[in-house]
Structures are given as C-alpha cells and as structure tokens.
C-alpha atoms as a PDB file:
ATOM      1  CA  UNK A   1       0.000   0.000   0.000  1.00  0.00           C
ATOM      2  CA  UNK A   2       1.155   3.364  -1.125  1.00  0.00           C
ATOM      3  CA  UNK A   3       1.450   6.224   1.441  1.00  0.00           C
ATOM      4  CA  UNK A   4      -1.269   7.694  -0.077  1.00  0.00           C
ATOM      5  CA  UNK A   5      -3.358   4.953   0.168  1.00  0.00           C
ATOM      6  CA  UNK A   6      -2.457   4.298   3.778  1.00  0.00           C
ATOM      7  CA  UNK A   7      -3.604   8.251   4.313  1.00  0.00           C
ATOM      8  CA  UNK A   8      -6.482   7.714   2.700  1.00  0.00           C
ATOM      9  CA  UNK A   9      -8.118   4.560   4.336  1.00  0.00           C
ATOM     10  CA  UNK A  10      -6.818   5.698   7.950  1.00  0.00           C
ATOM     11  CA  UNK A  11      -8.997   8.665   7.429  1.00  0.00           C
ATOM     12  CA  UNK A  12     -11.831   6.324   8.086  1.00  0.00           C
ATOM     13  CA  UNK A  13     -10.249   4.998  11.520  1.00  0.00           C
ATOM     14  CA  UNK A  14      -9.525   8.481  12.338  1.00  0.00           C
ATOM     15  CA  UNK A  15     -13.447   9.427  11.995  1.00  0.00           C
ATOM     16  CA  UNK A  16     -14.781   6.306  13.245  1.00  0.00           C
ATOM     17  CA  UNK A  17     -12.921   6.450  16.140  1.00  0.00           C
ATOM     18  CA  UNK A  18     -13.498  10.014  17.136  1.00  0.00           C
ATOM     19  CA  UNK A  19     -16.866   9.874  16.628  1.00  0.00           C
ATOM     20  CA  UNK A  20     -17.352   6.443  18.672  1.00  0.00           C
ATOM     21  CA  UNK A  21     -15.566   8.261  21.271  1.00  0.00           C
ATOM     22  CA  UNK A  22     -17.426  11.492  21.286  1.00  0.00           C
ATOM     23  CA  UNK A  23     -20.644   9.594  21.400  1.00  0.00           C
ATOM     24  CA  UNK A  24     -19.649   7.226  24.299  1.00  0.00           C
ATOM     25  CA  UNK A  25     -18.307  10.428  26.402  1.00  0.00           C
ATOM     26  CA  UNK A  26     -21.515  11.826  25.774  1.00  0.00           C
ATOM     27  CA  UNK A  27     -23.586   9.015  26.809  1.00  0.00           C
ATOM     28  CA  UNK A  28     -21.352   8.884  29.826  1.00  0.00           C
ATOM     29  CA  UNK A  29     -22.639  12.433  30.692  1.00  0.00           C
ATOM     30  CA  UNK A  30     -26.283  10.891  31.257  1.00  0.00           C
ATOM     31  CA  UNK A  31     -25.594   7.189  32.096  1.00  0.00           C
ATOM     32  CA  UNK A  32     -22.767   6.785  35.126  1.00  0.00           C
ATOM     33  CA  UNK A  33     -22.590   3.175  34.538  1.00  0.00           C
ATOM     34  CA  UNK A  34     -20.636   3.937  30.919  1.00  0.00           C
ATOM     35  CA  UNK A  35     -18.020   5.883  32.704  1.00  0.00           C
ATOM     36  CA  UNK A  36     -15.239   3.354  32.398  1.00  0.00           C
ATOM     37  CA  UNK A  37     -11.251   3.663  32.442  1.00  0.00           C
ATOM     38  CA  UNK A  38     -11.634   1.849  28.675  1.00  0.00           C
ATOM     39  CA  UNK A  39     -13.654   5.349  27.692  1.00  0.00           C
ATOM     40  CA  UNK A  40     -10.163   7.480  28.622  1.00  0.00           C
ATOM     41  CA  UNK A  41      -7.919   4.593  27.057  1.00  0.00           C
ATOM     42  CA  UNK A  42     -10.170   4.572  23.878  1.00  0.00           C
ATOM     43  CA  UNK A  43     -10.006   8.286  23.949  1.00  0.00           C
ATOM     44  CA  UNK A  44      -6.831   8.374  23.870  1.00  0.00           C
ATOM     45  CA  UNK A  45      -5.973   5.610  21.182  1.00  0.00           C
ATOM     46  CA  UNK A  46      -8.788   8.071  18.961  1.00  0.00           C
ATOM     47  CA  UNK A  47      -7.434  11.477  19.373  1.00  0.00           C
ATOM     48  CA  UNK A  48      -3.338   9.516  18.700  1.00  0.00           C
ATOM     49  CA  UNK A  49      -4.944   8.535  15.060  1.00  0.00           C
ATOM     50  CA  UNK A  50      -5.126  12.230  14.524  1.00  0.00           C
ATOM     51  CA  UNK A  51      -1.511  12.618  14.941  1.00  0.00           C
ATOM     52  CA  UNK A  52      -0.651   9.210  12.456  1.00  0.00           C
ATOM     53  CA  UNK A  53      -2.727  10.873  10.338  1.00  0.00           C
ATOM     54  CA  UNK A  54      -0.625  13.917   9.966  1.00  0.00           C
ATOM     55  CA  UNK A  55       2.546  12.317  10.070  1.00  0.00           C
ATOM     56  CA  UNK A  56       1.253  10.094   7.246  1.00  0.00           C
ATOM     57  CA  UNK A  57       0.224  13.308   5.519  1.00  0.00           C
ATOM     58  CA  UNK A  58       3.494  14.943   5.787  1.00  0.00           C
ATOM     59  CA  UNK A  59       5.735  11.857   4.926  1.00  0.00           C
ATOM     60  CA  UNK A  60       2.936  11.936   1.793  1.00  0.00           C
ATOM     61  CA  UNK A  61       3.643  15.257   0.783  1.00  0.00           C
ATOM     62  CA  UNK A  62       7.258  15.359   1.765  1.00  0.00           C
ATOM     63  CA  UNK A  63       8.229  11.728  -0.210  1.00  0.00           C
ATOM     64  CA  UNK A  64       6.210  12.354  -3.175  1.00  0.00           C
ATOM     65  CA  UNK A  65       6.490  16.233  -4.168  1.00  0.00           C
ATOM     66  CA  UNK A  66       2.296  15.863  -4.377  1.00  0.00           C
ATOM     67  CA  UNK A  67       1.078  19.343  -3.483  1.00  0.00           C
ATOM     68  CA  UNK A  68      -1.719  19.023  -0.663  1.00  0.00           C
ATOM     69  CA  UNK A  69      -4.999  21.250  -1.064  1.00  0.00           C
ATOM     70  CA  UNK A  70      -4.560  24.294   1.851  1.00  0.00           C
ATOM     71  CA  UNK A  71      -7.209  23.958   3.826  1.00  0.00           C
ATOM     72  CA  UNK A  72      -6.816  20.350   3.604  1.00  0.00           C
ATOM     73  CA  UNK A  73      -3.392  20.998   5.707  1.00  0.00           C
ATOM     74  CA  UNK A  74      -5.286  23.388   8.009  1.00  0.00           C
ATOM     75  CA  UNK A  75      -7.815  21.140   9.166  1.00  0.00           C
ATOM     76  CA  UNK A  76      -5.269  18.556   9.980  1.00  0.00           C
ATOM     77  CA  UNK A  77      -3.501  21.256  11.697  1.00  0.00           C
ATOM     78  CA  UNK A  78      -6.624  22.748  13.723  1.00  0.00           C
ATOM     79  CA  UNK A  79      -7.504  19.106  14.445  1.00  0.00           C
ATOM     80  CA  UNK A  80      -4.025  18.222  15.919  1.00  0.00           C
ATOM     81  CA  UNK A  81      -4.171  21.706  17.788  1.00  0.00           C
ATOM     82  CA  UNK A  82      -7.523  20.855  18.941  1.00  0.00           C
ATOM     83  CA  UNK A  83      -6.145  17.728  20.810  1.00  0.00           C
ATOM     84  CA  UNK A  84      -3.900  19.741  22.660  1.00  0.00           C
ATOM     85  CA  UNK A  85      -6.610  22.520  23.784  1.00  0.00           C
ATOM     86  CA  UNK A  86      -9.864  19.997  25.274  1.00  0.00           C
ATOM     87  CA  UNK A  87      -6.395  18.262  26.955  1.00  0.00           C
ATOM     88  CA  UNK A  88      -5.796  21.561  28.628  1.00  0.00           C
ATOM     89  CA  UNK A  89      -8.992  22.065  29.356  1.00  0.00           C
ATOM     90  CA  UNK A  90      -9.606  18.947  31.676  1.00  0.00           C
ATOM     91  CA  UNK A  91      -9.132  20.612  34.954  1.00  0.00           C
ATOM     92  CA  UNK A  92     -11.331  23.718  34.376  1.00  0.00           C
ATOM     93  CA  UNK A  93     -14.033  21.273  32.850  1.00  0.00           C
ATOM     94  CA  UNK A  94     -13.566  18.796  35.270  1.00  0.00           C
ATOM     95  CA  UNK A  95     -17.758  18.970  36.355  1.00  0.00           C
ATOM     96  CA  UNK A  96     -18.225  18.152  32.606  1.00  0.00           C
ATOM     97  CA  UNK A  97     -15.278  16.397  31.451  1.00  0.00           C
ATOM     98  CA  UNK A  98     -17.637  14.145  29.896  1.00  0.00           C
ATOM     99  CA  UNK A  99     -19.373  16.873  27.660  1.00  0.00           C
ATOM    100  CA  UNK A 100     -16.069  17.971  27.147  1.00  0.00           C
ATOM    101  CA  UNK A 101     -14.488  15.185  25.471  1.00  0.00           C
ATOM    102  CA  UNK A 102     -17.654  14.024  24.167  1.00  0.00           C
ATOM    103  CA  UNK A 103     -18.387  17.217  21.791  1.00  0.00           C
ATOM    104  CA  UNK A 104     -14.365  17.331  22.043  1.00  0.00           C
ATOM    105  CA  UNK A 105     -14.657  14.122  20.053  1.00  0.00           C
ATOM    106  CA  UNK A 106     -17.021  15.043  17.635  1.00  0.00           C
ATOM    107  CA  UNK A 107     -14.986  18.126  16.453  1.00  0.00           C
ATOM    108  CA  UNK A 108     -12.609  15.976  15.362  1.00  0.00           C
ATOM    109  CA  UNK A 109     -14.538  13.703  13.541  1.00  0.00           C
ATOM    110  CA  UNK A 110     -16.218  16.697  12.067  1.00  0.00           C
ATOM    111  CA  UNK A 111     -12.829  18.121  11.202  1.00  0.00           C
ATOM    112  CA  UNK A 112     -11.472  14.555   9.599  1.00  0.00           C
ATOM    113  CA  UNK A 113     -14.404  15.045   7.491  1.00  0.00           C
ATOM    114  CA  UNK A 114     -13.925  18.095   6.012  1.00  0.00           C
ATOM    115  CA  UNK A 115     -10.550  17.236   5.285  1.00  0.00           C
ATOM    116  CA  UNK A 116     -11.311  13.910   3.255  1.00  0.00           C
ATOM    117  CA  UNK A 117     -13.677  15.813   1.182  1.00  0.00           C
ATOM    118  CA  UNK A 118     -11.418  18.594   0.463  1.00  0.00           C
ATOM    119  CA  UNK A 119      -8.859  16.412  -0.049  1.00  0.00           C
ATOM    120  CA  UNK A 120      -9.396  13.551  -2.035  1.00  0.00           C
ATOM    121  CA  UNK A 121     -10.289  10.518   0.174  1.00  0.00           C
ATOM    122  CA  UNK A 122     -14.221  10.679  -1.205  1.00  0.00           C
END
C-alpha cells in the first residue's frame, strides 16, 4: 500500500474512532454506569490517530512532491491543535469532562471530514 493509500483509508479509523468516542463520552454524561477507564484509554488511542494521520500526511507530501490542497493541511492542523486545547482544558471542565471530550470528540470527527472531502479521500 502506497502512502497515499495508507492516508487515505486511515482517514476512516480516524473518523470512526473520534466519533465512537465522542458519542460514548456523551452518553457517559447521562448514564454513570458507561463511565469506564476503557472510555479514557479509547479516547486516547482516537485522538493519537489524529496525529498518524498527519505524520502520514506529511511523509505523503514530503516523499512524493504531491502538493496538498490548503485547507486540507489546516484542518489537519486545527484538528491536531484541537487535541492539545480539550487536553488543557480537563481541569477547568472537570464537572463536565464528559461533555467535554464528548463534543471534544465530535470536532474531530467533524474536522477529519472536512478534510477527506477537500482532499481527495471521497
């Protein structure tokens, strides 16, 4: 498999598994008994695809000379940023660190989105 077609079918795993873990943080919010260590562990292991997806993109870009649409870079970028920022938010937020992560979570998927369809994985 190509780099590019590594980039382009871990797109999926990146939005899958954001958006699996938004929804369970969510449902955490409202249901105590779905507040398990596996939600932070699976968490985790979701918002890490978002930064093998970049380094896939840039090793892409970098090894082939293949010019990557702009905003298709800044998503990736506000998405890896984004990681960073609901991580720093965890002790202000900590009376909703379940609506945190869980909306958290569904950025990202959101963002993974828009960057498959502006560029290329369709």
């Amino acid at each position: 498999m190509t780099l590019t077609g590594a980039h382009e079918a871990f797109a999926w795993v990146v939005v899958l598994a954001n958006g699996l873990a938004g929804a369970w943080a969510l449902a955490a919010h409202g249901v105590p008994g779905l507040r398990a260590r596996a939600l932070w562990w699976f968490t985790g292991f979701a918002q890490l695809t978002i930064a093998v997806q970049v380094v896939l993109g840039v090793a892409m870009v970098a090894g082939s000379g293949r010019e990557a649409p702009e905003f298709h870079m800044f998503c990736g970028s506000v998405a890896l940023a984004a990681v960073g920022i609901i991580y720093s938010y965890r002790r202000q937020m900590a009376q909703r660190i379940y609506l945190l992560y869980g909306f958290g979570g569904l950025f990202l998927m959101g963002m993974a989105i828009r960057a498959m369809f502006i560029g290329g994985a369709r």
